[in-house]
C-alpha atoms as a PDB file:
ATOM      1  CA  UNK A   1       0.000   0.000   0.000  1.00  0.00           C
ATOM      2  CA  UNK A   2       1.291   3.548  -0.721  1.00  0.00           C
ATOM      3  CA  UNK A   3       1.178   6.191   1.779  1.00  0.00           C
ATOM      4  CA  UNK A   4      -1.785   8.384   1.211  1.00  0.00           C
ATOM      5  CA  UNK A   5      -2.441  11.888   2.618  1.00  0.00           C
ATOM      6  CA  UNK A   6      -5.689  13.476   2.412  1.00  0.00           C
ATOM      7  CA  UNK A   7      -8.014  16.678   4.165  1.00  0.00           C
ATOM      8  CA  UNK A   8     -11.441  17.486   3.908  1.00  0.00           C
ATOM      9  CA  UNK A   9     -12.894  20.344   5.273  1.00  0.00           C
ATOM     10  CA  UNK A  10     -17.097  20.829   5.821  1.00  0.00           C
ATOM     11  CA  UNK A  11     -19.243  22.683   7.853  1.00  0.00           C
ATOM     12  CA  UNK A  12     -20.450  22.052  11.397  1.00  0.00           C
ATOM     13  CA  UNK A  13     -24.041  20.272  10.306  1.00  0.00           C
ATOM     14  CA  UNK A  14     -24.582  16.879  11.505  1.00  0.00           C
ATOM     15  CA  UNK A  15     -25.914  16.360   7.645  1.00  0.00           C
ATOM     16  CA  UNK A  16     -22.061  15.939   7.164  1.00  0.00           C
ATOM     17  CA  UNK A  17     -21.363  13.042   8.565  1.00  0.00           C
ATOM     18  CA  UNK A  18     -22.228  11.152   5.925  1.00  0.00           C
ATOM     19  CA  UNK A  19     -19.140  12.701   3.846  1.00  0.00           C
ATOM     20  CA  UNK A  20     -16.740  10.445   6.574  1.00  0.00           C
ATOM     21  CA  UNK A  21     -18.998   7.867   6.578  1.00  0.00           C
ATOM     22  CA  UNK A  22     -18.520   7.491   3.148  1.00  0.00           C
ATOM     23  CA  UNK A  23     -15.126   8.037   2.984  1.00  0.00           C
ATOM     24  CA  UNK A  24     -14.691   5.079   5.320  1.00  0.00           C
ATOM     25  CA  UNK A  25     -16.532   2.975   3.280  1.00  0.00           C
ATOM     26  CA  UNK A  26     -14.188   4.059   0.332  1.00  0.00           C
ATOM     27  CA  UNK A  27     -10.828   3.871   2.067  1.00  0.00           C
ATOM     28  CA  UNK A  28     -11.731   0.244   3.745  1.00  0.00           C
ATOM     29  CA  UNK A  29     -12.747  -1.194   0.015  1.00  0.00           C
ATOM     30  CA  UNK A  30      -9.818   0.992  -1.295  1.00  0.00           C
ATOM     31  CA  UNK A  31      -7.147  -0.712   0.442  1.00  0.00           C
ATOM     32  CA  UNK A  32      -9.447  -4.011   1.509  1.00  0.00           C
ATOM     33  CA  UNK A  33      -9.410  -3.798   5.172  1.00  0.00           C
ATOM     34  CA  UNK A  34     -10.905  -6.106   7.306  1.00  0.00           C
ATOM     35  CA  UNK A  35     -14.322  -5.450   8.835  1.00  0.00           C
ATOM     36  CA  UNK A  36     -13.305  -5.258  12.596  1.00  0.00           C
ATOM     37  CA  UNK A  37     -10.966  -2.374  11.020  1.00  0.00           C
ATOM     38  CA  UNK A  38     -13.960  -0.734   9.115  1.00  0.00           C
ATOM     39  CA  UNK A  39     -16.220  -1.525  12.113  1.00  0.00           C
ATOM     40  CA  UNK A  40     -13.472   0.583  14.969  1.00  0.00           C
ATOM     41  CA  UNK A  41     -12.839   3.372  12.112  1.00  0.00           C
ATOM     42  CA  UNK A  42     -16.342   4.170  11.415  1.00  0.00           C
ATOM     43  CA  UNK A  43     -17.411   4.274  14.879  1.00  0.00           C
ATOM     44  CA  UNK A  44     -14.609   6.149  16.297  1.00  0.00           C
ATOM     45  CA  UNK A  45     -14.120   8.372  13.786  1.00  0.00           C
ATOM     46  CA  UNK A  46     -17.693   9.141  13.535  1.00  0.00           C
ATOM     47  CA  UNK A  47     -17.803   9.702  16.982  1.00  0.00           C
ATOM     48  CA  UNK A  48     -15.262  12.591  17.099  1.00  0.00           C
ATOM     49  CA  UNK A  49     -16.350  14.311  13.989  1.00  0.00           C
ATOM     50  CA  UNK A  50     -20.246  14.335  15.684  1.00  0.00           C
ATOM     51  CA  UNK A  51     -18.247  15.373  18.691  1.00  0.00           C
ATOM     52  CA  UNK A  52     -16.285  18.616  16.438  1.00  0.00           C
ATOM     53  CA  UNK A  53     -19.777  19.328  15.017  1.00  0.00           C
ATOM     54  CA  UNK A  54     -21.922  19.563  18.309  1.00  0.00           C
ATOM     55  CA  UNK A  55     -19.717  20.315  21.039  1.00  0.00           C
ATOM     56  CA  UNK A  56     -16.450  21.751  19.669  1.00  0.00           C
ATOM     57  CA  UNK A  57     -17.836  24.122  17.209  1.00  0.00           C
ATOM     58  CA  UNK A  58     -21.539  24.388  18.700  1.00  0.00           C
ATOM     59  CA  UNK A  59     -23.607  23.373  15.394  1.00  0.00           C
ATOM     60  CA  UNK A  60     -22.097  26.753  14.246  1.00  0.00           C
ATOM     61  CA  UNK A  61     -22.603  26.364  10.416  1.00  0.00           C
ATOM     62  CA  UNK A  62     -19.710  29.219  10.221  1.00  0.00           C
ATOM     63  CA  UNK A  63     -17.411  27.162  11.883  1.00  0.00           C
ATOM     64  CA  UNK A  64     -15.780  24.195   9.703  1.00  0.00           C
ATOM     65  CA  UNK A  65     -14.511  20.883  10.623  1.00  0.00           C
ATOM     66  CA  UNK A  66     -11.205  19.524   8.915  1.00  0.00           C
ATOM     67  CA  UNK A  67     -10.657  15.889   8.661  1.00  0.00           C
ATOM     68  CA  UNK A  68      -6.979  14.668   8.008  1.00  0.00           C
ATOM     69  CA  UNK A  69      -6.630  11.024   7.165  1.00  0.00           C
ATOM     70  CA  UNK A  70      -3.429   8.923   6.329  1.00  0.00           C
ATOM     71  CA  UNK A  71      -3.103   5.175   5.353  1.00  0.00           C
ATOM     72  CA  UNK A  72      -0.029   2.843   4.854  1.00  0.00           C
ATOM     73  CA  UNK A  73       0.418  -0.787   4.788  1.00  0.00           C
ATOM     74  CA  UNK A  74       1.028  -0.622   8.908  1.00  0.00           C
ATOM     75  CA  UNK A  75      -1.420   2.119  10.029  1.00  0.00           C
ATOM     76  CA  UNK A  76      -4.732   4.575   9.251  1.00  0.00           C
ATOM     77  CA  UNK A  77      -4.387   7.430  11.428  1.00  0.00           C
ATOM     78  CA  UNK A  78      -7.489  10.050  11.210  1.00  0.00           C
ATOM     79  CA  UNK A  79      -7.178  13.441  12.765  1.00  0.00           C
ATOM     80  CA  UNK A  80     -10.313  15.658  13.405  1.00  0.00           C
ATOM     81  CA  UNK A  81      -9.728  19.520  14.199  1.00  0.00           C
ATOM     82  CA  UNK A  82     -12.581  21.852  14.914  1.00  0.00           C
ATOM     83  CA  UNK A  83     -12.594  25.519  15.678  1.00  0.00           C
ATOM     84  CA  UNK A  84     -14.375  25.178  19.412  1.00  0.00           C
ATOM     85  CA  UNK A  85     -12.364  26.312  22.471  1.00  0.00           C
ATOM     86  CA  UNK A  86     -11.608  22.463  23.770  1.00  0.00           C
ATOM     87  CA  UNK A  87     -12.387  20.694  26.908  1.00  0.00           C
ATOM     88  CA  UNK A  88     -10.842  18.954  29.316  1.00  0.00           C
ATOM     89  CA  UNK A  89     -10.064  15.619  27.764  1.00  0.00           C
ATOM     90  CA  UNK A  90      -8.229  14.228  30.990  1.00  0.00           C
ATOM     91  CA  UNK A  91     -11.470  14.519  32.970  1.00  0.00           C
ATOM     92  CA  UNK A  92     -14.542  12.343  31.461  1.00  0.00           C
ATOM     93  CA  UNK A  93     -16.512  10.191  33.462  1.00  0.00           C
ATOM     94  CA  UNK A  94     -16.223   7.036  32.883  1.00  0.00           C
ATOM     95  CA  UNK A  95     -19.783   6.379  31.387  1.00  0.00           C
ATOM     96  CA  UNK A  96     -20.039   2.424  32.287  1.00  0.00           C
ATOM     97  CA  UNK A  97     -19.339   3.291  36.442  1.00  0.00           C
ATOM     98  CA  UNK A  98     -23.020   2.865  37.930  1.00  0.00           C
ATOM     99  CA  UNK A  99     -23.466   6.990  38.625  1.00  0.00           C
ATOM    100  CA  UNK A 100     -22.829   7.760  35.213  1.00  0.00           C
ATOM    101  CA  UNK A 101     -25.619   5.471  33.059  1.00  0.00           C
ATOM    102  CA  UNK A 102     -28.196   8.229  32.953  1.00  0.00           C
ATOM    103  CA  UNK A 103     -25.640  10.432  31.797  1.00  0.00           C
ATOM    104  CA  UNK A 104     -25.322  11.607  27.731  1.00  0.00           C
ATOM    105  CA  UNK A 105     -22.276  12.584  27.506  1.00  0.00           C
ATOM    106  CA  UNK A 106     -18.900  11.139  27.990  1.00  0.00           C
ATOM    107  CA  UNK A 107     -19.904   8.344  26.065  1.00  0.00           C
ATOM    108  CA  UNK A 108     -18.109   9.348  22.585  1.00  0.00           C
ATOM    109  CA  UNK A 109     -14.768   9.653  23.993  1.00  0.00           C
ATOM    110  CA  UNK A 110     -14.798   6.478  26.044  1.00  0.00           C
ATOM    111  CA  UNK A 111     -15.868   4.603  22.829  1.00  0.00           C
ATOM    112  CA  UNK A 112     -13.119   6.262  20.514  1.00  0.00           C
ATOM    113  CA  UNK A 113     -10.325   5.604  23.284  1.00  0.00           C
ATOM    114  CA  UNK A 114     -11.516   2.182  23.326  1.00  0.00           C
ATOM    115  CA  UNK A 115     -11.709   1.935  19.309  1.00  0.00           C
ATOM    116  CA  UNK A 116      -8.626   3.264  18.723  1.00  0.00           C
ATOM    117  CA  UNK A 117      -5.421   1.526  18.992  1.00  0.00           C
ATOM    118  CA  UNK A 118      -3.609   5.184  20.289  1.00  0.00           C
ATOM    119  CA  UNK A 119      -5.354   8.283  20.672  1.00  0.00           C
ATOM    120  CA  UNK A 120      -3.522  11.793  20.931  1.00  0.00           C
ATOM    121  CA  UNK A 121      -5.170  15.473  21.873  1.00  0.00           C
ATOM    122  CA  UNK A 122      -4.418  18.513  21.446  1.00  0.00           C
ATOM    123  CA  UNK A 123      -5.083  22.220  21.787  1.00  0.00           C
ATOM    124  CA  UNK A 124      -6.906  21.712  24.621  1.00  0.00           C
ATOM    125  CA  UNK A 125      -9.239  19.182  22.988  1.00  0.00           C
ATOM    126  CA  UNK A 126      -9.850  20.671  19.777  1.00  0.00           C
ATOM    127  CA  UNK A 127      -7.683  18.216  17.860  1.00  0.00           C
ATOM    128  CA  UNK A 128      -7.887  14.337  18.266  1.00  0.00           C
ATOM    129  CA  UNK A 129      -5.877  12.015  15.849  1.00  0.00           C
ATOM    130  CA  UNK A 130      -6.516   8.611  16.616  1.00  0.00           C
ATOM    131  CA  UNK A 131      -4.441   5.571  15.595  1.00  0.00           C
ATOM    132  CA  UNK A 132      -5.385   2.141  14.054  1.00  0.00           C
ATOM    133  CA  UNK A 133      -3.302  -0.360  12.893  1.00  0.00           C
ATOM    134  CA  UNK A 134      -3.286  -2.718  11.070  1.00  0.00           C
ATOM    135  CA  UNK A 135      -2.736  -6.501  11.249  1.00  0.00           C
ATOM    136  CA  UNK A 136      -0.745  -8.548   9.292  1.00  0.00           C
END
């Protein structure tokens, strides 16, 4: 496989999504990765661009998301940047402890720390590249 280095860029409406969805869908037949790969990339990356959309950049149709993706024969690594102030990423609840089941949020970052195989922020939260390798 050939390295491969790619951005897109969209506004903050959930309506986008479906761009990454389908660019998952393309990369994984693409490069014929395995469905437990296409399974942990769609939900985690989903996850944080919903995440850049709603709570980084507040549904703020001004505000754009970028999406950087990168695949090799080893590794896909997918970065998500949005324009929002951050949060503190060292500080969710963990959403399966018993006080936290009622709770909505949280959830997104557990799942994409659990997806990933590495997971890296920055800017206080407003950038999140996460790491998934692959097998071989």
């Amino acid at each position: 496989m050939e390295l491969t280095v790619n951005r897109i860029e969209f506004s903050s409406e959930t309506k986008n999504i479906n761009i990454v969805e389908k660019l998952i869908d393309d990369l994984c037949l693409e490069y014929n990765l395995h469905n437990d790969i296409y399974g942990k990339l769609l939900l985690a990356v989903v996850e944080g661009v919903n995440n850049a959309i709603v709570h980084g950049n507040k549904l703020d149709r001004d505000k754009k998301v970028v999406v950087l993706y990168r695949i090799d024969n080893k590794a896909i690594e997918f970065t998500i940047i949005d324009e929002g102030t951050g949060f503190d990423y060292t500080n969710i609840p963990d959403p399966t402890k018993p006080e936290n089941l009622e709770k909505t949020h949280g959830r997104g970052i557990f799942l994409m720390h659990h997806l990933a195989d590495d997971i890296e922020f920055e800017n206080e939260g407003s950038r999140v590249t996460m790491f998934f390798y692959i097998p071989e």
